[in-house]
Protein backbone atom coordinates (compact mmCIF):
# COMPACT_ATOMS: atom_id res chain seq x y z
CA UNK A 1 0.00 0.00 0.00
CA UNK A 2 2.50 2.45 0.73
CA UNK A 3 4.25 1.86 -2.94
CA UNK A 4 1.07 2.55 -4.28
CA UNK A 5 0.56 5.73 -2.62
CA UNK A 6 3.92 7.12 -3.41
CA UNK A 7 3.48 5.88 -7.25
CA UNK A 8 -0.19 8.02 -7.11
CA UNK A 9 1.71 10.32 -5.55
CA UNK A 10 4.78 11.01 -8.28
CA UNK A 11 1.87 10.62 -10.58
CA UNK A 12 0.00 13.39 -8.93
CA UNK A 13 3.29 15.69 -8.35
CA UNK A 14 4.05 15.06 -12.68
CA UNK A 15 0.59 15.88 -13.85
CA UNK A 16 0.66 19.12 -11.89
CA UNK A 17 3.81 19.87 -12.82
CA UNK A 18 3.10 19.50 -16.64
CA UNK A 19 0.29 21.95 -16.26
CA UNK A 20 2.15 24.37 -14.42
CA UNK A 21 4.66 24.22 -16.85
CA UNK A 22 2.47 24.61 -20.00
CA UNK A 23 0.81 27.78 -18.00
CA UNK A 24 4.08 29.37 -17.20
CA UNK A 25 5.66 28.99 -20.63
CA UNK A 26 3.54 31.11 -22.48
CA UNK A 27 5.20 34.12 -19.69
CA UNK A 28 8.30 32.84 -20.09
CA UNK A 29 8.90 33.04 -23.67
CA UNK A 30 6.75 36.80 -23.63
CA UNK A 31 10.08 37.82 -21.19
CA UNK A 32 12.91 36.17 -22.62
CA UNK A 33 11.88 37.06 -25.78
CA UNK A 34 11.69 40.83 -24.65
CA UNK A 35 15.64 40.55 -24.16
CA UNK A 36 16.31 39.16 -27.47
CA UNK A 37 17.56 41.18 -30.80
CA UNK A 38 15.28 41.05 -33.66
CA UNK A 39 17.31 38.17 -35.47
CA UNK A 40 17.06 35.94 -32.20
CA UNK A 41 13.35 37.01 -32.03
CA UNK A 42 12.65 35.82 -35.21
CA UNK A 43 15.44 33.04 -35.87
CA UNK A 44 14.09 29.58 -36.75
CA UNK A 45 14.67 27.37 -35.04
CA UNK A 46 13.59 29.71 -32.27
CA UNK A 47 16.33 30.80 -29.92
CA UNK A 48 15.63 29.97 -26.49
CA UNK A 49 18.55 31.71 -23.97
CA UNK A 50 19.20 35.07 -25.80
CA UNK A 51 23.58 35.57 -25.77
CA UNK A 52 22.49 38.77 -24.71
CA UNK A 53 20.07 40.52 -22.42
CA UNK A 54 18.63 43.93 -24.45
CA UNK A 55 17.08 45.41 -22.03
CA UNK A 56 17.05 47.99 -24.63
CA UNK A 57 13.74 47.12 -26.09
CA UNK A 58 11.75 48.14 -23.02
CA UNK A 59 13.13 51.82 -23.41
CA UNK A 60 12.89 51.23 -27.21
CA UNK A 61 8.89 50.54 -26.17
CA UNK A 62 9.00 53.56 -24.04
CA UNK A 63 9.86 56.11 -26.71
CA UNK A 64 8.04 54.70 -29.37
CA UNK A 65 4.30 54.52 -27.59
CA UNK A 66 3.57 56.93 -24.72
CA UNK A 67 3.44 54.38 -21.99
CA UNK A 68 2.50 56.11 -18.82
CA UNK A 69 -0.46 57.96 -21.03
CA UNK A 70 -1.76 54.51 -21.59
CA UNK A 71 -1.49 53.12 -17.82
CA UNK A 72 -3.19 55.97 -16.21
CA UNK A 73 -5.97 55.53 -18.98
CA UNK A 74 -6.02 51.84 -17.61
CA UNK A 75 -6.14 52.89 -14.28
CA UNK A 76 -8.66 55.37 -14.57
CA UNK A 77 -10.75 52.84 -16.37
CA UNK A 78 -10.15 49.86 -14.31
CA UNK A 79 -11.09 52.02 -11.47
CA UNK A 80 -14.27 53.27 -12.19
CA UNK A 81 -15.63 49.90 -13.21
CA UNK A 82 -14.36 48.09 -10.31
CA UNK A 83 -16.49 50.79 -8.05
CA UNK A 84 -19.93 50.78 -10.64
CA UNK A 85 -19.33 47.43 -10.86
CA UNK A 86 -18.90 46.75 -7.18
CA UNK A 87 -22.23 48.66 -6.51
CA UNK A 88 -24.54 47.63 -8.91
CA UNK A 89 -23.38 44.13 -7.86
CA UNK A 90 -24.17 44.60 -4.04
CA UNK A 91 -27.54 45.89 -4.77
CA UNK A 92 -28.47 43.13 -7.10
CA UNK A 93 -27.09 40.27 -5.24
CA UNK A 94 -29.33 42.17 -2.21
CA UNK A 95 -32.67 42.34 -4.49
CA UNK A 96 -32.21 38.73 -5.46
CA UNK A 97 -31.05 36.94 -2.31
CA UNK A 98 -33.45 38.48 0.29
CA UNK A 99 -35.92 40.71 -0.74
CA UNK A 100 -39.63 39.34 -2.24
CA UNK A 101 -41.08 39.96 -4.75
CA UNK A 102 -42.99 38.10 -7.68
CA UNK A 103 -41.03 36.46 -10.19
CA UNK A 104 -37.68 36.98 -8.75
CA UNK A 105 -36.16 33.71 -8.80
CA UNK A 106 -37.31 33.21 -12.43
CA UNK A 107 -36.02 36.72 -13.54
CA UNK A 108 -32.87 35.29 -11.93
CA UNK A 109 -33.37 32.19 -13.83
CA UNK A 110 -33.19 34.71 -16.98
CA UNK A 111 -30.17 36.59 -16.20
CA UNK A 112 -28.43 33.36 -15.75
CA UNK A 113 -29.46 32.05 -18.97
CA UNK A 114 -27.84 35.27 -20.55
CA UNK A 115 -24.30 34.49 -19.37
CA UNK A 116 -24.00 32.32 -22.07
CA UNK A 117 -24.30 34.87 -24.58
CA UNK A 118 -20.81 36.15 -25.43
CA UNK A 119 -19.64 39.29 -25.15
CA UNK A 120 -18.92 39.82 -28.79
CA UNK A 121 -22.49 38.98 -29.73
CA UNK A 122 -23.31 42.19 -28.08
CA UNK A 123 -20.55 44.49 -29.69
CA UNK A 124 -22.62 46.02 -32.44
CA UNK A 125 -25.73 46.65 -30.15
CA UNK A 126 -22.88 48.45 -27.43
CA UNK A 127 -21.13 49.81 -30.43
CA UNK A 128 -24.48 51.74 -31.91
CA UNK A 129 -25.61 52.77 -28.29
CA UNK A 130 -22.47 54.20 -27.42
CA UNK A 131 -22.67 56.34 -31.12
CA UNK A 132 -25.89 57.45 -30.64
CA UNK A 133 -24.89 58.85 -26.94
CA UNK A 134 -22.11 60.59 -28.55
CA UNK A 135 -19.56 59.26 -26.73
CA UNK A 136 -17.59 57.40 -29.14
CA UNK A 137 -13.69 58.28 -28.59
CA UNK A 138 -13.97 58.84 -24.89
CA UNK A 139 -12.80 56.98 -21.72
CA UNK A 140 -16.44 56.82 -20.50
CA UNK A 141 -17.12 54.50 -23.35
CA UNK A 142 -14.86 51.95 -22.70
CA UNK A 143 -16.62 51.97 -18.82
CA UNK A 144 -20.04 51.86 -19.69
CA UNK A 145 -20.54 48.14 -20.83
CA UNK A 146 -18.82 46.95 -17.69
CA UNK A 147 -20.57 48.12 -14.97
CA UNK A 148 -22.42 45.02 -14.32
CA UNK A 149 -21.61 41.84 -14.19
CA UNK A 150 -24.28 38.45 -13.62
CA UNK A 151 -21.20 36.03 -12.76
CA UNK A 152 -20.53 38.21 -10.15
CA UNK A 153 -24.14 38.81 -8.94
CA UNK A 154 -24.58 35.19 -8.49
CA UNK A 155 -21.33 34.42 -6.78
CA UNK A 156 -22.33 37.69 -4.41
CA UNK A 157 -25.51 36.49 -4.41
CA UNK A 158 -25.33 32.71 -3.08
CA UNK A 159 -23.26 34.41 -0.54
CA UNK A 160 -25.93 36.21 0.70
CA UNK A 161 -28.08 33.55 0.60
CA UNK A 162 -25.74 31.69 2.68
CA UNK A 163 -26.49 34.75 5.68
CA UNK A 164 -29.54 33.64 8.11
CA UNK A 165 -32.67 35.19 7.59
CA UNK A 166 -33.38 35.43 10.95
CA UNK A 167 -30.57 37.98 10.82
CA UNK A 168 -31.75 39.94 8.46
CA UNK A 169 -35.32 40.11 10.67
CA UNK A 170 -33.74 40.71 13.97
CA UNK A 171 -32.31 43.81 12.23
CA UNK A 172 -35.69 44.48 10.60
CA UNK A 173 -37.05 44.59 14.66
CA UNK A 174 -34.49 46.77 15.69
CA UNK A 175 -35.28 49.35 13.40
CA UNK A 176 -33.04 49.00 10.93
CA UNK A 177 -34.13 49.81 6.62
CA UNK A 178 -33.03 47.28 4.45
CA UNK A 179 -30.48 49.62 3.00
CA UNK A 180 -28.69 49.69 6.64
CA UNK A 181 -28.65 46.59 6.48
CA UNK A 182 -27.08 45.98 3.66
CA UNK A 183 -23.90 48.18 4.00
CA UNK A 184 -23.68 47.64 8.21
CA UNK A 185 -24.61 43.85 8.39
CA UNK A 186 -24.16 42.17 5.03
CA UNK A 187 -21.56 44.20 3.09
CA UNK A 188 -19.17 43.68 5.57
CA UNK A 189 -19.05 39.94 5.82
CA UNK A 190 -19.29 39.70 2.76
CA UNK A 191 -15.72 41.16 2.28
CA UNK A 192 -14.21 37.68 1.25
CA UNK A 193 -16.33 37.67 -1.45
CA UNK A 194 -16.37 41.16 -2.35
CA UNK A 195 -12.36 41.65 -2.76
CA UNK A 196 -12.64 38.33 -5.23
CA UNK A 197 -15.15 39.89 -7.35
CA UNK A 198 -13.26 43.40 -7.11
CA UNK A 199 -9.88 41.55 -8.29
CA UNK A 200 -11.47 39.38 -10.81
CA UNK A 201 -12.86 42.80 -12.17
CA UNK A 202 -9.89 44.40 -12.18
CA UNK A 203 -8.38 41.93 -14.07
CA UNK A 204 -10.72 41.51 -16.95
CA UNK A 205 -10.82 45.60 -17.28
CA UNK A 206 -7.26 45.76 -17.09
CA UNK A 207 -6.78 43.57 -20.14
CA UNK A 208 -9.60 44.23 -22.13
CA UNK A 209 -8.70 44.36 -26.01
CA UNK A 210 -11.32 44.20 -28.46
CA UNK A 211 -13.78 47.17 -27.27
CA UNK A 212 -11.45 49.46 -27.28
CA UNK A 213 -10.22 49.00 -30.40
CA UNK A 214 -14.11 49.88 -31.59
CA UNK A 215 -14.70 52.66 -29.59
CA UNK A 216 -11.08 54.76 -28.98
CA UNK A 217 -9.24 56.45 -32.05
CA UNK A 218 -7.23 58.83 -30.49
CA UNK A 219 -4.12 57.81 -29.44
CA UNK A 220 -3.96 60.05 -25.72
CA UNK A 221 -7.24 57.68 -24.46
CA UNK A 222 -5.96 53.97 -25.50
CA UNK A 223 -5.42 51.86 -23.06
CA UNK A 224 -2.59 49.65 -22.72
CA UNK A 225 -3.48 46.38 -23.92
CA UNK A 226 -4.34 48.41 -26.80
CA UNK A 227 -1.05 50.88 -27.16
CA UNK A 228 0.43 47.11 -28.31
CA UNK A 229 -0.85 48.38 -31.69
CA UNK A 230 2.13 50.87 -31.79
CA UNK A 231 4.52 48.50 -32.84
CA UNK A 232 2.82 47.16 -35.83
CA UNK A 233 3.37 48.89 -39.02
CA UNK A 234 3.48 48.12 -42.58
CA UNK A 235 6.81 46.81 -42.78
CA UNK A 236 5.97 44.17 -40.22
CA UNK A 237 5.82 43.43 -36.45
CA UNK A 238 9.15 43.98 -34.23
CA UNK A 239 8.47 40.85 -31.90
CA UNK A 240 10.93 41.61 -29.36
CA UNK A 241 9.74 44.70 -28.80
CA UNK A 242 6.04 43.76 -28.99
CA UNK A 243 6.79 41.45 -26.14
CA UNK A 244 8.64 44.19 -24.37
CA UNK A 245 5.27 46.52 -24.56
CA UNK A 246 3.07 42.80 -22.95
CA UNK A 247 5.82 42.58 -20.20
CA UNK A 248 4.82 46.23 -19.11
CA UNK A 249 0.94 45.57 -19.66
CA UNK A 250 0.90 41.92 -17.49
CA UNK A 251 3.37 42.26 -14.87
CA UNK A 252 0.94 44.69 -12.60
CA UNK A 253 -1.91 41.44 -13.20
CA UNK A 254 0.34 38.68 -12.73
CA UNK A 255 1.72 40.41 -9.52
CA UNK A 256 -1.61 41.45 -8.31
CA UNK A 257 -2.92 38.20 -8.83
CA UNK A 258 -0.02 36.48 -6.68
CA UNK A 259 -0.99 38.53 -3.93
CA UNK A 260 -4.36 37.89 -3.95
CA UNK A 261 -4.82 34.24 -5.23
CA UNK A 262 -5.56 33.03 -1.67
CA UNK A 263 -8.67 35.48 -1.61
CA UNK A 264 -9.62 35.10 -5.04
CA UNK A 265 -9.51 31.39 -4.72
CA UNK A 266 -11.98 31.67 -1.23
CA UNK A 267 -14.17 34.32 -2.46
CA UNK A 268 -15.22 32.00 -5.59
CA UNK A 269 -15.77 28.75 -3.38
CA UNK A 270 -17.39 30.63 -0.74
CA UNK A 271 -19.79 32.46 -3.00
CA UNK A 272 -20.65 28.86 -5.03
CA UNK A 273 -21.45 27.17 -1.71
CA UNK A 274 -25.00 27.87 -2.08
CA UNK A 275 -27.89 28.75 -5.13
């Protein structure tokens, strides 16, 4: 029995170890090949060790796309979605968890339904909305589509659920409205769940692509993820220092996420314990 065990064991320890390895190689050939010269960058076979570090190409990305422009445009945007978001999420997850009314578990039933609509099915819909509004080529048009979220009204939601009504009416007897309650009572132990859903938003705004490609011309309100654009011209794509500009847009995710995996990891279980 034990020599079974410590074969499922090493069989265990490889498996995870081949997935964290084909995870981590995608960032580890976006890095190295940020210190490579263009002939390494594109060599074939591909070079893997560079002779030479360049660390060249990140002040190369630097001059040629106005980097700090972009990142407070991210930060401004990331921001102010996290907070709408955040709000309009509480309030939901509230409205649907312990407040009656008729027809809320099937309107619930709905929204579900509509999370597996994608995104891009919705583009041209956003896209004419945010035209007719006259807000095409501003910031606030890359906020308004993400200001609510129904993944993270249900995860908010079932944790809500998992909170004792008999709480929420010993409150009610005290005096308290239901929107003390909410911020005093349920807001705040709710924070596990609350700083996953606030990360996991950060996270998607931070690296969103595609809409603002649609929706932002000028070049003083891109965003980073879309500033990569600046090193793609007619003459072709400089790799290394494409992968120099994606260091400088992931590195603030992939750090932020290391610090907060633990909570990001209990928020989600938490919040799917229940519903």
């Amino acid at each position: 029995m034990k020599r079974q065990e410590q074969i499922k064991r090493i069989l265990l320890y490889t498996i995870l170890g081949v997935g964290a390895f084909i995870m981590i190689f995608p960032f580890f050939w976006m890095i190295i090949t940020s210190l490579k010269t263009g002939a390494e960058a594109n060599s074939v076979p591909p070079t893997f060790i560079p002779k030479k570090l360049i660390f060249e190409n990140y002040v190369y990305a630097f001059k040629v796309a106005p980097f700090a422009k972009y990142f407070m445009n991210s930060v401004i945007v990331t921001i102010s979605c996290v907070i709408l978001t955040m709000f309009n999420t509480i309030l939901a997850a509230f409205a649907f968890s312990k407040m009656k009314f008729p027809g809320r578990d099937w309107i619930f039933a709905g929204l579900i339904t509509m999370m597996m609509v994608p995104f891009e099915m919705l583009i041209i819909t956003n896209y004419t909305t945010i035209v007719k509004w006259g807000l095409y080529d501003t910031i606030i048009a890359l906020i308004i589509p993400f200001v609510s979220s129904i993944f993270y009204t249900y995860i908010l939601r079932n944790f809500f659920l998992s909170v004792p009504d008999s709480l929420y009416y010993s409150a009610k007897v005290d005096g308290a409205s239901d929107w003390q309650f909410l911020w005093q009572v349920l807001v705040p132990i709710a924070k596990p769940s609350l700083v996953t859903i606030a990360l996991l938003n950060a996270i998607a705004c931070w690296n969103s692509f595609l809409w603002s490609i649609l929706v932002i011309n000028s070049q003083g309100k891109r965003t980073l993820p879309f500033g990569l654009f600046a090193f793609t011209n007619e003459t072709g794509i400089r790799y290394e220092v494409l992968m120099a500009g994606a260091t400088i847009v992931v590195i603030p995710m992939i750090l932020l996420f290391l610090f907060c995996r633990k909570s990001i990891v209990t928020g989600v279980s938490r919040g799917g314990l229940k519903g």
